[in-house]
Protein backbone atom coordinates (compact mmCIF):
# COMPACT_ATOMS: atom_id res chain seq x y z
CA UNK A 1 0.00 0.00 0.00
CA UNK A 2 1.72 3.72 -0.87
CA UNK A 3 1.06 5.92 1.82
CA UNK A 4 1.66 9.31 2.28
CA UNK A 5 2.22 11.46 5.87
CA UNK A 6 0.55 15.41 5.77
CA UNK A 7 3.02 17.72 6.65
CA UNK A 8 1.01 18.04 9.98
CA UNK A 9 2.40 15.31 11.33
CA UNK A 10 5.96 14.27 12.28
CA UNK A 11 8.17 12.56 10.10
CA UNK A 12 9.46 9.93 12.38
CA UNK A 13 5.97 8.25 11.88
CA UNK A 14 6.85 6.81 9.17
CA UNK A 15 9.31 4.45 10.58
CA UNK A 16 6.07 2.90 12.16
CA UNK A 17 4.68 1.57 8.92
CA UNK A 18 7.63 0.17 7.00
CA UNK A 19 5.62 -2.42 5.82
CA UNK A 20 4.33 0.22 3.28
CA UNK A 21 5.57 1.90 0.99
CA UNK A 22 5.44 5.44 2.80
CA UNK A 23 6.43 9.10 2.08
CA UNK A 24 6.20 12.25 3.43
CA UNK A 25 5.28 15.42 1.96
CA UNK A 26 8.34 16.55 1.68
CA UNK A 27 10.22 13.72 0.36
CA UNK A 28 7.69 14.22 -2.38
CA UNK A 29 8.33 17.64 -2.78
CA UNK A 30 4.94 18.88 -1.83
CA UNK A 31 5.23 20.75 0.67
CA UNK A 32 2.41 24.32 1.08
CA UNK A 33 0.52 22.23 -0.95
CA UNK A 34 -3.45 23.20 -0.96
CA UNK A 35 -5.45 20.23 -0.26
CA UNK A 36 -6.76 19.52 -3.36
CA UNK A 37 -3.71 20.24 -5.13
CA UNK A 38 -1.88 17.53 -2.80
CA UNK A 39 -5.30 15.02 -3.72
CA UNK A 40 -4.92 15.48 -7.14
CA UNK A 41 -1.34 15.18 -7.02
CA UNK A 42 -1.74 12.11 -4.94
CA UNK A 43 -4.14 10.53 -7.68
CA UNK A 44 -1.34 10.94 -10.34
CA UNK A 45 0.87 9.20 -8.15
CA UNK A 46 -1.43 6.54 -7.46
CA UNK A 47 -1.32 6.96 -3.84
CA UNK A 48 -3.96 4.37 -1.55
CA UNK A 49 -4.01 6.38 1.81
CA UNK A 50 -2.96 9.95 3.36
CA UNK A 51 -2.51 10.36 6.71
CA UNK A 52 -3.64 13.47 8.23
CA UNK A 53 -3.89 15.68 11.70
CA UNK A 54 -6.33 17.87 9.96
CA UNK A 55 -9.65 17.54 10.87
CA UNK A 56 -11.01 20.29 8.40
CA UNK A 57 -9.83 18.60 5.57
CA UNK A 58 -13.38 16.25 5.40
CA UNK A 59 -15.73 18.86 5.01
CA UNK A 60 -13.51 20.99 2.58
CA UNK A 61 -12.96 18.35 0.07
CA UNK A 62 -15.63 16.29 -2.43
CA UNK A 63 -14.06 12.97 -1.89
CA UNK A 64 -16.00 11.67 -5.36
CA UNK A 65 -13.55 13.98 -7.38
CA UNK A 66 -10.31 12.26 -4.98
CA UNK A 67 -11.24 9.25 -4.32
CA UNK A 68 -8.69 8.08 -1.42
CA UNK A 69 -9.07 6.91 1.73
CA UNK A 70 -7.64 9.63 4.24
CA UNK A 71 -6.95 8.92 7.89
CA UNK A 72 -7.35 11.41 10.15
CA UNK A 73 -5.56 11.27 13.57
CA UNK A 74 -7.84 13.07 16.51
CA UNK A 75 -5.39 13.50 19.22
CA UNK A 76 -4.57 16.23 21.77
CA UNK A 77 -1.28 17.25 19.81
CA UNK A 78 0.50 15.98 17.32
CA UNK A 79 3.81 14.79 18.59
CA UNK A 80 5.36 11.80 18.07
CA UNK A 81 4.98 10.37 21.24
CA UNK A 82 0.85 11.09 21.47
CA UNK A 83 0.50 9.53 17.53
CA UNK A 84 2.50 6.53 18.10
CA UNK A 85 0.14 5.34 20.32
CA UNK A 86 -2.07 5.38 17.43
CA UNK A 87 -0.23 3.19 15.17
CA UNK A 88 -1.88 -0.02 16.26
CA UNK A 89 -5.21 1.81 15.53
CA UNK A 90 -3.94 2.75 12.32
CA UNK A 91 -2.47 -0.57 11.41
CA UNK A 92 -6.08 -2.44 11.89
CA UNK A 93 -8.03 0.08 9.62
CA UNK A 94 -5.43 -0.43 6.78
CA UNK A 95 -5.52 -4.14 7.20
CA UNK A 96 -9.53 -3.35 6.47
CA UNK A 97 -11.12 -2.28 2.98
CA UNK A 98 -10.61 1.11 3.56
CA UNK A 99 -13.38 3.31 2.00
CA UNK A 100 -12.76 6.49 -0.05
CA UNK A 101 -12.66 9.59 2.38
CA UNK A 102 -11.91 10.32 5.91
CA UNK A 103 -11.42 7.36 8.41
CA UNK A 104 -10.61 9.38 12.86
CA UNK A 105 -9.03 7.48 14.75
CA UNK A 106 -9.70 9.40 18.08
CA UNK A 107 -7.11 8.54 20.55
CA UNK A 108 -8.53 6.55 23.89
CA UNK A 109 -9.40 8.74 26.42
């Protein structure tokens, strides 16, 4: 599966899902990137999944004109050491038929 990270969220991430093929936003080059810009450029590249900390980013986008699946991380902050409790979360929705759009995962209270 090709993922890619947002710029939102910290690059070390990554190393959590080496079982992908994974990028970030700026190893891409894509950095200040609108959203649909980044989408479309996503589509070209035949990307499966981004992951996001932007929770905006479902109700600005018509996900019938990008169809990915987007995951969107609901934590109190977005530093490495509050998303990589996430990661198991993460790694049971890919392992799912992920539908096109935004997926939370909402860290456990």
């Amino acid at each position: 599966m090709k993922l890619l990270l947002d710029e939102n969220l910290p690059k070390k991430l990554k190393f959590d899902f080496s079982e992908h093929e994974i990028y970030t936003v700026s190893d891409k080059g894509w950095n200040s990137k609108k959203n649909g810009e980044l989408l479309k450029l996503m589509l070209e590249e035949e990307f499966d999944v981004l992951f996001t900390f932007d929770r905006n980013l479902q109700f600005q986008q018509n996900f019938r004109k990008y169809p990915i699946a987007v995951i969107v991380l609901n934590a109190q902050d977005n530093a490495y050491i509050t998303l990589k409790e996430l990661v198991p979360q993460i790694k049971e929705v890919l392992n799912k038929n992920l539908p096109t759009g935004p997926t939370e995962i909402k860290a456990r209270a």
